[in-house]
Each structure stands twice: as structure tokens, then as C-alpha cells.
Protein backbone atom coordinates (compact mmCIF):
# COMPACT_ATOMS: atom_id res chain seq x y z
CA UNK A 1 32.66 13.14 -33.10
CA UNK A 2 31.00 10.79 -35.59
CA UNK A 3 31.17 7.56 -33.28
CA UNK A 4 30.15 9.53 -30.28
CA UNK A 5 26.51 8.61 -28.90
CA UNK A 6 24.76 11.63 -28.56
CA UNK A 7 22.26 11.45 -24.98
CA UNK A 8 19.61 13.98 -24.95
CA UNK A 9 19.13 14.79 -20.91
CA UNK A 10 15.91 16.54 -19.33
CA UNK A 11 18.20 18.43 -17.01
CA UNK A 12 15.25 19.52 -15.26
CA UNK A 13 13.13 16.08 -13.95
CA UNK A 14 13.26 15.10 -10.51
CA UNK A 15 13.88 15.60 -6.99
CA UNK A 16 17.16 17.80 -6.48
CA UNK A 17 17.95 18.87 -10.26
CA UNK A 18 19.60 20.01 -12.33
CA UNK A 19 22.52 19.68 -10.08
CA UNK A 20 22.18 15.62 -9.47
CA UNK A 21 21.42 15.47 -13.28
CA UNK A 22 24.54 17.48 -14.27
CA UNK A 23 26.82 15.86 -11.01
CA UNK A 24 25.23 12.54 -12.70
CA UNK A 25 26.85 13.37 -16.26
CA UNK A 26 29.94 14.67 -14.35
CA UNK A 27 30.47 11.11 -12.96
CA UNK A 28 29.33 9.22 -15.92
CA UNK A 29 32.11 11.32 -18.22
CA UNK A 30 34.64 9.87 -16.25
CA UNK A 31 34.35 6.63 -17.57
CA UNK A 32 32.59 6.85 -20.87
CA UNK A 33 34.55 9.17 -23.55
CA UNK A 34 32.28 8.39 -26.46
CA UNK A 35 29.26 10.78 -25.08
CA UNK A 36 28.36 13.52 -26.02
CA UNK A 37 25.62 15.09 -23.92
CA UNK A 38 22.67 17.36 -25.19
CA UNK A 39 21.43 18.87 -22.05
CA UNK A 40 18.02 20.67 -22.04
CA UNK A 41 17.18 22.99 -18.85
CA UNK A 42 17.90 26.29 -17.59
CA UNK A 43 21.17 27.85 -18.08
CA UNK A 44 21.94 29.82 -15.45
CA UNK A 45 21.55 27.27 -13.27
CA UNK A 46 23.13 24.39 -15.58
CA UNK A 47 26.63 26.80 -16.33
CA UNK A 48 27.87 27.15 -12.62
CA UNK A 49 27.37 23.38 -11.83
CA UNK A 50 29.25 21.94 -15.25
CA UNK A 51 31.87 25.15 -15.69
CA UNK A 52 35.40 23.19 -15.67
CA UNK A 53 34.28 19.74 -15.03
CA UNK A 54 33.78 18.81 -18.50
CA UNK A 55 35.57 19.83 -21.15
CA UNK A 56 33.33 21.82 -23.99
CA UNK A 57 33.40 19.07 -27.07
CA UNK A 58 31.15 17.04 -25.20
CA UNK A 59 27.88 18.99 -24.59
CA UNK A 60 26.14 21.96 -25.61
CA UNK A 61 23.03 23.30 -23.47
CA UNK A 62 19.91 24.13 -25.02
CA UNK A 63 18.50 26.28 -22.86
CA UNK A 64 14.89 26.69 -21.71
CA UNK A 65 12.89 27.89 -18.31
CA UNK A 66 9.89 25.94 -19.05
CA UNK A 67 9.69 22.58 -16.96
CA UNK A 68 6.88 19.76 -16.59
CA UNK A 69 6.07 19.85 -13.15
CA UNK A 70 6.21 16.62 -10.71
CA UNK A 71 2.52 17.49 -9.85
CA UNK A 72 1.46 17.70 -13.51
CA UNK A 73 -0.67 15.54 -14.69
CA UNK A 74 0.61 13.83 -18.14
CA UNK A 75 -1.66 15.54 -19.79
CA UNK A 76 -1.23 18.93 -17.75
CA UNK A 77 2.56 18.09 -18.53
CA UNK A 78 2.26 17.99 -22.51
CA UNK A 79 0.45 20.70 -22.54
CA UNK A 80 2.79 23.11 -20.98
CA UNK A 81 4.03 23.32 -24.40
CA UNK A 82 6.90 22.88 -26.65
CA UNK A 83 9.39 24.31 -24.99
CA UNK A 84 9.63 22.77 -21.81
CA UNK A 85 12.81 20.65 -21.05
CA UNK A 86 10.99 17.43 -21.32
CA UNK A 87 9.58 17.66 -24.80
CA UNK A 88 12.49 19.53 -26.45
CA UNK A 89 14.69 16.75 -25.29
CA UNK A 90 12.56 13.94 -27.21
CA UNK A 91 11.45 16.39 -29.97
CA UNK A 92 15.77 16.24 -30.37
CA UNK A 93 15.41 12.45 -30.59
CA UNK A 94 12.44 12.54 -33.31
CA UNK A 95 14.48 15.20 -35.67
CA UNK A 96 17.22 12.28 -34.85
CA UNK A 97 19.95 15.24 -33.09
CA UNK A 98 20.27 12.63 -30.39
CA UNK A 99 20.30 8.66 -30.48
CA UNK A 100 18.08 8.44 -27.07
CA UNK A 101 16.16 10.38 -24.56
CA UNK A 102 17.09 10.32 -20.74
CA UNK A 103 14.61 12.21 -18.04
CA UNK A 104 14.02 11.68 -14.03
CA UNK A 105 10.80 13.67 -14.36
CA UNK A 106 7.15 13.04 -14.34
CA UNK A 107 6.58 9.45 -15.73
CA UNK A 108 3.21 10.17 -17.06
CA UNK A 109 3.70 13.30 -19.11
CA UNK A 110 7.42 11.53 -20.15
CA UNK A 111 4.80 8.70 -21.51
CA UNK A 112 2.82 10.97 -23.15
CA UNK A 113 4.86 13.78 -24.63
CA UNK A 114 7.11 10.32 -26.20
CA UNK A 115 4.01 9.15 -27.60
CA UNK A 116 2.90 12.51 -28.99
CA UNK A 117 6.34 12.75 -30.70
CA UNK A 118 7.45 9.57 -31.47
CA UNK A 119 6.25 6.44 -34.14
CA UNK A 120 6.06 3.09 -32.92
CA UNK A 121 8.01 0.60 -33.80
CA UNK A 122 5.53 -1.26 -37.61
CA UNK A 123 3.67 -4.42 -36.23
CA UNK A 124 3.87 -3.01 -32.32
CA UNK A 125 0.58 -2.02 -30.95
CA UNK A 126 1.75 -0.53 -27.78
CA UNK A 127 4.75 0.62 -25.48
CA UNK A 128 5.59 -0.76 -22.53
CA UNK A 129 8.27 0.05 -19.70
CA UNK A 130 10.94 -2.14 -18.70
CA UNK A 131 13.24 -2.62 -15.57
CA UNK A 132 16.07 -4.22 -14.81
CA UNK A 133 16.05 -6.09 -12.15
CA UNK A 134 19.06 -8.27 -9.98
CA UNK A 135 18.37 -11.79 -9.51
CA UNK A 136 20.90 -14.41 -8.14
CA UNK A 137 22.88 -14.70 -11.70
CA UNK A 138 22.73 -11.20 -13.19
CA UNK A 139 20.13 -9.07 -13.89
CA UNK A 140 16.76 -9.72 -15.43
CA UNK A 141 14.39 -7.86 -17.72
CA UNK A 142 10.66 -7.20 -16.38
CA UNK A 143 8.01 -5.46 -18.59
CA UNK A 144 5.70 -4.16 -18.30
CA UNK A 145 5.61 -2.25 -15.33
CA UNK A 146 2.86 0.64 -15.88
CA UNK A 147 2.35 1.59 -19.17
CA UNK A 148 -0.74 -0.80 -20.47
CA UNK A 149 -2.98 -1.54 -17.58
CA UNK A 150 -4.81 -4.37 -19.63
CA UNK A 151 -3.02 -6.67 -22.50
CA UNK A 152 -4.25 -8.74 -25.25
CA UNK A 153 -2.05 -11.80 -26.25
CA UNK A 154 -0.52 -9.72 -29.04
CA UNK A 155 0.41 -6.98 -26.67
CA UNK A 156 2.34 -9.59 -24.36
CA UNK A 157 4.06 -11.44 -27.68
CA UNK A 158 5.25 -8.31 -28.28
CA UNK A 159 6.47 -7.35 -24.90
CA UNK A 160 8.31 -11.30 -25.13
CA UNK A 161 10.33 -9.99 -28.29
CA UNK A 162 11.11 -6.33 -27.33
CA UNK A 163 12.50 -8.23 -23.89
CA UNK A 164 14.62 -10.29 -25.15
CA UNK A 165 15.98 -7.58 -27.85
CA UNK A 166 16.36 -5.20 -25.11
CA UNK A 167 18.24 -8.29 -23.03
CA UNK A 168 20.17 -8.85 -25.90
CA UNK A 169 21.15 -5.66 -26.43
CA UNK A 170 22.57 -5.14 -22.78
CA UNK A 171 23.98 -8.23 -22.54
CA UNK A 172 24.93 -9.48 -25.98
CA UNK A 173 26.62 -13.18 -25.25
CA UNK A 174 23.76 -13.94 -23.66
CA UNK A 175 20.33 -15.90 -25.36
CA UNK A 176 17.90 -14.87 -23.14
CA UNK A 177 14.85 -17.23 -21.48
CA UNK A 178 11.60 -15.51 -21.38
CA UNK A 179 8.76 -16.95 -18.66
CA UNK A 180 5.33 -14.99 -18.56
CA UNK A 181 4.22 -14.50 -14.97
CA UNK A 182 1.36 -16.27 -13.55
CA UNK A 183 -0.41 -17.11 -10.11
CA UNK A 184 1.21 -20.81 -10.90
CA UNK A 185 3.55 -23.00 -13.04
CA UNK A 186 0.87 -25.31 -14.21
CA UNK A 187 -0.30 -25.06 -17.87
CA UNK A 188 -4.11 -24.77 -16.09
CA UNK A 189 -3.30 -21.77 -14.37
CA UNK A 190 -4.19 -18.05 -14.95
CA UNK A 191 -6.96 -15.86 -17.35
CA UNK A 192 -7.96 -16.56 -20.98
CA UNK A 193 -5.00 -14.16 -22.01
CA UNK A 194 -2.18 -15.35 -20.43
CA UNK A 195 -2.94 -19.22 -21.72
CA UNK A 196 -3.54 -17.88 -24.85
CA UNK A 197 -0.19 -16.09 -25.00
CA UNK A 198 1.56 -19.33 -23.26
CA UNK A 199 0.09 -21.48 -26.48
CA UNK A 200 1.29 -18.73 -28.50
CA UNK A 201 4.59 -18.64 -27.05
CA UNK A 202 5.00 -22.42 -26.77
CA UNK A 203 4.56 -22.84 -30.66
CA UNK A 204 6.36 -20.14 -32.11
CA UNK A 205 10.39 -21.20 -32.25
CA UNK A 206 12.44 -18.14 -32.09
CA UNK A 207 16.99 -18.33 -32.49
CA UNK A 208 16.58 -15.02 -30.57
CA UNK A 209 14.97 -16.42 -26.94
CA UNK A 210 13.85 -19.32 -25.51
CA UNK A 211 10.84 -19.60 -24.02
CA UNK A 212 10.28 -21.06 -20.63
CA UNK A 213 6.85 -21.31 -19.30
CA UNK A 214 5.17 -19.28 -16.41
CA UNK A 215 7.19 -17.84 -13.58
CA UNK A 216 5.83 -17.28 -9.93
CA UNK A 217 6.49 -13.78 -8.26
CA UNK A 218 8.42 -16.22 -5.38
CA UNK A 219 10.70 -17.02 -8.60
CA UNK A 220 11.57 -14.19 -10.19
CA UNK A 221 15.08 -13.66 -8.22
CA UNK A 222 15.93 -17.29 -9.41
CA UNK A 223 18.01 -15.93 -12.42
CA UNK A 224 16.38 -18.90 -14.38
CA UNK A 225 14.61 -16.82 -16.62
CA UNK A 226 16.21 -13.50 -17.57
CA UNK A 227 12.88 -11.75 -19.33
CA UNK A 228 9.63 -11.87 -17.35
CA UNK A 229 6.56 -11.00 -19.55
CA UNK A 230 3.53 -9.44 -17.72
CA UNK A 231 0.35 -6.62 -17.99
CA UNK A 232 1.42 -3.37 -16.61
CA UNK A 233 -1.03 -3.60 -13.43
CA UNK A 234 0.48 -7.21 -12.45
CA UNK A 235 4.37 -5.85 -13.13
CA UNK A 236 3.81 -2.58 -11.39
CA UNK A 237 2.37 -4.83 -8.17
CA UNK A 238 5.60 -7.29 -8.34
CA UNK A 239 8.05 -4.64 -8.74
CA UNK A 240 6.77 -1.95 -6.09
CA UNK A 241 6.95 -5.02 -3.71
CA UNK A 242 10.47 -6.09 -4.59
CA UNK A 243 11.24 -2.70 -4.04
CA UNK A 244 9.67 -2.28 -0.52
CA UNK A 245 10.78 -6.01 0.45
CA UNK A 246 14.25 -4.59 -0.47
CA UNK A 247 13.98 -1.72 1.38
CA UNK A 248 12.37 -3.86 4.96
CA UNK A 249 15.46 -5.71 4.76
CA UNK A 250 18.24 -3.55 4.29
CA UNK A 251 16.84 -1.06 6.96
CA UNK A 252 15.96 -3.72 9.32
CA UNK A 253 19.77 -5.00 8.86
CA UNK A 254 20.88 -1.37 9.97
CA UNK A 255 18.66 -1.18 12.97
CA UNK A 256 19.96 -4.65 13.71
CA UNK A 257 23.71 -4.06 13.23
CA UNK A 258 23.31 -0.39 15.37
CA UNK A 259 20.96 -1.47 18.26
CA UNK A 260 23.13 -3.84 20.94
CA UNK A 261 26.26 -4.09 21.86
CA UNK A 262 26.38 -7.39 20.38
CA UNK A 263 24.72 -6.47 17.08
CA UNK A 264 27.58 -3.65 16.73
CA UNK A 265 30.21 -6.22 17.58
CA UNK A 266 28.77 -9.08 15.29
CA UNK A 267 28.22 -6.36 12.47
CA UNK A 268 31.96 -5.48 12.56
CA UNK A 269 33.06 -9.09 12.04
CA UNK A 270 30.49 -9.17 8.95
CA UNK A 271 31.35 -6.08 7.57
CA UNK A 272 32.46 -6.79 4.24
CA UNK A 273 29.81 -9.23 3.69
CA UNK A 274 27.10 -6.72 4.97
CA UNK A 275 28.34 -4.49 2.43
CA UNK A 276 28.40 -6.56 -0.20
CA UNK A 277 24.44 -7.52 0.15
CA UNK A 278 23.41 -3.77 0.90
CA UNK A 279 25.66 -3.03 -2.50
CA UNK A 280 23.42 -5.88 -4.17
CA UNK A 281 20.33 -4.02 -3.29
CA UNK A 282 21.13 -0.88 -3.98
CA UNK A 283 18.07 0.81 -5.80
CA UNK A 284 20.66 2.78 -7.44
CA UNK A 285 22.22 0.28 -9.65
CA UNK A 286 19.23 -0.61 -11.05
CA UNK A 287 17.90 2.98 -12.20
CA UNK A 288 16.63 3.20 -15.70
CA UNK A 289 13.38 2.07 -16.53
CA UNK A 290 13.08 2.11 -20.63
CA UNK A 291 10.18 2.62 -22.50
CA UNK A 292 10.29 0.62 -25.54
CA UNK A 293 8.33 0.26 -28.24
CA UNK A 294 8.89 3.35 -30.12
CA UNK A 295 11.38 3.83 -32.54
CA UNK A 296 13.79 6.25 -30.85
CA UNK A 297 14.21 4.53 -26.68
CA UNK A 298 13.51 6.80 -24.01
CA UNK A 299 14.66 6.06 -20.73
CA UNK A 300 12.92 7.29 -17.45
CA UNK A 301 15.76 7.38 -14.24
CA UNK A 302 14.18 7.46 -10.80
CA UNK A 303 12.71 11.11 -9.97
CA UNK A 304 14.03 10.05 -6.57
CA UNK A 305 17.23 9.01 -7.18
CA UNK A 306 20.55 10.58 -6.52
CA UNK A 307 23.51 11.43 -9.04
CA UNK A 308 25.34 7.81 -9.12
CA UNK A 309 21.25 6.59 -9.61
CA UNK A 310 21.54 8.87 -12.58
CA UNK A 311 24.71 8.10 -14.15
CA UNK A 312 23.73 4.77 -14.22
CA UNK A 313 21.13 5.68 -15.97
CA UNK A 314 23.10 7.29 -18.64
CA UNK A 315 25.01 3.92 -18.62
CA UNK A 316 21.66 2.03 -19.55
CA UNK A 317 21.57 4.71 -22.47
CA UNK A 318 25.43 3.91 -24.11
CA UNK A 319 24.55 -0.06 -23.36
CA UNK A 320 21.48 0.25 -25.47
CA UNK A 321 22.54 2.25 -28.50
CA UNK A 322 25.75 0.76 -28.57
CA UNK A 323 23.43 -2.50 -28.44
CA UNK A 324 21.60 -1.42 -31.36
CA UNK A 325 18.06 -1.84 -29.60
CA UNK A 326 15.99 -0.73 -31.75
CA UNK A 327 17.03 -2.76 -34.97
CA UNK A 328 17.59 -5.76 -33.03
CA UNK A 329 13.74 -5.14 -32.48
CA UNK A 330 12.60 -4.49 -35.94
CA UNK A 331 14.37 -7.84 -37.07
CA UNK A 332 12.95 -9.64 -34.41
CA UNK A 333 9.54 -8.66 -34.32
């Protein structure tokens, strides 16, 4: 039991819980045998789904009927109190019962109870969220994505070094190149901030990333650069549109492959190739946004995702505590 990595899951967040939360676990047990799952929610309905699937020595329910609301707002959400599912699954984090904090709930009040709860990281002034994202190589980085709407220089140094730690920590053979995104590649280009932090960046020498100038939004699929440093309004603007982009184009492929008798035809001869790209796009293998920043990680799946969205969201969790995200952090920073 001592090795095992102990998830604490908000069994009640999301569209169709806590049955794709617990179906999510289910699936994820299959392959990783060094969790143990602390799963916050309501019993009655929690028993039933799990009874049999998993075998008892790796998860105990805490049970609870209080729940943060979708329609909540973050502060309407923390102040349902204590014992909602939500904040007694990061409250296990800060007494350190758990190693990390999983929940497909309400982002804002996730934000906020974690903030209420939690210390930051020494030398960090704020949080931000992070993605993954797919990009022609592997998988990229992106933060922030929501959390600070405006940035100072610090804030976005900061976000630099807790991107490549988090990259690091997911992908550990890997140095990671950091570019800060801009409205052009050209040193001229962008607000007083984002030079500032390119100066900043282009002095300081760090064994832990490289650093590789500004990125366009038309680049960030490249796979060039594997972190991409922004302010939360920009971020949240790039990824919602590589998300609906995504979306166009794998729906306009089905209508295409489905319409004509020649689309069917010509779809059946590209079948395994058609496959493969939808697979590539697949929201799903990308769930698990983290919020980093404090010193326990909490990770926020998709509140619209299904179960294999969430148990890769659970796989984001063993990746980063097995990655030792947090102290690669506190070195770096």
C-alpha cells in the first residue's frame, strides 16, 4: 500500500455522474494497479455502480450528499460548505490523505474552493490552468487557459517554469522548448508585457527548458515548441477555437463520408486512415486540464466528457505524481 498513489475523486462533478466517474475508475483500474482511489460522493448511488468491479484494497468511499452545483457560481459553490464532494476531496489533499485532487465539476468553484484550501507554491504569485494539447510530434503544454485574465511578466515567467516542470514531469526524456504566444514572430511585436517577458526569457539560461521565441496561434500544432506561455484571456480564445476547429472538421468528415454514394464508397477504402485522424482528435484523449501552482495539483476533467475522457484523466493524475510535479517545480522556480 505504501507505493500506491492515492487519487482523491469528486465522484459527483459533471454531466452523467457518478456513474461515468466510477465506470471511469473501473476502466482506469484495469491498467494501473498502483491506485488507490479515495472517492467522495453519495453512497447509495456510488455502491451499486463499483460492487464487484473492483476489488476492496483499492478505494474506500467517503460519503456525502452535498454537491457544488454546475449552475453555482464559484463563489455560490464554496459556500455550500464543507461537506460537499468537491471541497472534502481537496480538503483530503491539504491534510495530505491523497497525493492529488481529480473533479469534472464546476471549474470556477473547483478554482476557488483549491485556493481557499490550498498554499501556493513560495515565489509563485498565481495559479494558472494547463492543457495538453496534440500537435504533429506529441503533445504540447498550453497555460494559461482561464485562470488569470491579465498577467504581469512575473506571472508569465512563472507560467514558463511550471510548463516545462509539468512537461517534464509527463514526459521525462524530454527537455522541453517553451515559445510565448504573440500576434507575430518578430521581436517588435505584441504589448509592453509580453516583450518584457520575451527579454526576460531571452536572458535567463535555464538546463530545465529552452526557450524559443514567440509562437503564432497558426503554429501551435507545429510540435516545435512543446510549452506555449500565454494570459488566461488569450489561451482560453486559442484553445476554445482549436477545440471548435476540431470539432468542424471531424463532423464535416462524417457528413462527407455518409452523404453520396461515392462518399460512402471512397470512405470505405479510407477507413483505417479516417480512423486514425478522428482517433487523433479525439477530445477525449486530451481530458485533464491541471491547475498548477499550488502545492498539492488538482486536476479539472471535462464536465462534458464521458468515462474513457475520465480515466484519462486519472492517467494525467499517476503521470504527474509519479512525475514528481510539484518538486520538480519548487527546484525550478
Amino acid at each position: 500500500m505504501s507505493d500506491m498513489i492515492k487519487i482523491a475523486v469528486d465522484a459527483m462533478g459533471g454531466d452523467n455522474s457518478p456513474k461515468k466517474v466510477i465506470d471511469g475508475i473501473i476502466l482506469n483500474h484495469k491498467s494501473n494497479k498502483d491506485i488507490f482511489f479515495k472517492i467522495f460522493g453519495d453512497e447509495e448511488k456510488i455502491v451499486p455502480l463499483l460492487q464487484k468491479k473492483i476489488d476492496k484494497n483499492f478505494y474506500e468511499i467517503i460519503h456525502t450528499k452535498n454537491v457544488v452545483k454546475s449552475t453555482d457560481s464559484p463563489l455560490e459553490g464554496a459556500k455550500r460548505g464543507k461537506d460537499t464532494s468537491m471541497w472534502l476531496a481537496i480538503n483530503s489533499v491539504k491534510n495530505k490523505e491523497a497525493d492529488i485532487v481529480v473533479s469534472a465539476g464546476n471549474t470556477g468553484a473547483l478554482l476557488v474552493i483549491a485556493k481557499l484550501n490550498l498554499k501556493m507554491i513560495e515565489n509563485i504569485d498565481k495559479p494558472a490552468l494547463s492543457a495538453l494539447w496534440p500537435n504533429k510530434k506529441n503533445m504540447s503544454v498550453v497555460l494559461d487557459l482561464g485562470a488569470n485574465i491579465e498577467c504581469s511578466s512575473k506571472n508569465l515567467l512563472d507560467f514558463a517554469i511550471m510548463g516545462a516542470s509539468l512537461y517534464t514531469s509527463l514526459y521525462p526524456d524530454d527537455k522541453p522548448n517553451v515559445g510565448l504566444l504573440n500576434i507575430g514572430s518578430e521581436e517588435l511585436k505584441g504589448n509592453e508585457i509580453i516583450k518584457e517577458t520575451y527579454k526576460i526569457l531571452n536572458d535567463k539560461k535555464s538546463d530545465n527548458y529552452n526557450f524559443d521565441g514567440y509562437i503564432e496561434g497558426n503554429h501551435l500544432m507545429d510540435g516545435n515548441v512543446n510549452v506555449i506561455v500565454s494570459d488566461g484571456f488569450t489561451g482560453n480564445v486559442a484553445l476554445k477555437t482549436a477545440e471548435g476547429t476540431a470539432n468542424f472538421i471531424t463532423e464535416e468528415l462524417k457528413k462527407a463520408m455518409t452523404g453520396s454514394l461515392i462518399g460512402k464508397i471512397s470512405s470505405l477504402l479510407n477507413i483505417s486512415s479516417l480512423n486514425k485522424f478522428k482517433k487523433r482528435l479525439d477530445p477525449r484523449l486530451y481530458n485533464g486540464a491541471i491547475f498548477i501552482g499550488l502545492d498539492s495539483p488538482v486536476v479539472k476533467s471535462h464536465g462534458g466528457t464521458d468515462f474513457i475522457g475520465f480515466s484519462n484523466s486519472l492517467d494525467v493524475c499517476h503521470r504527474i505524481v509519479r512525475g514528481n510535479l510539484i518538486k520538480k517545480i519548487k527546484q525550478n522556480i
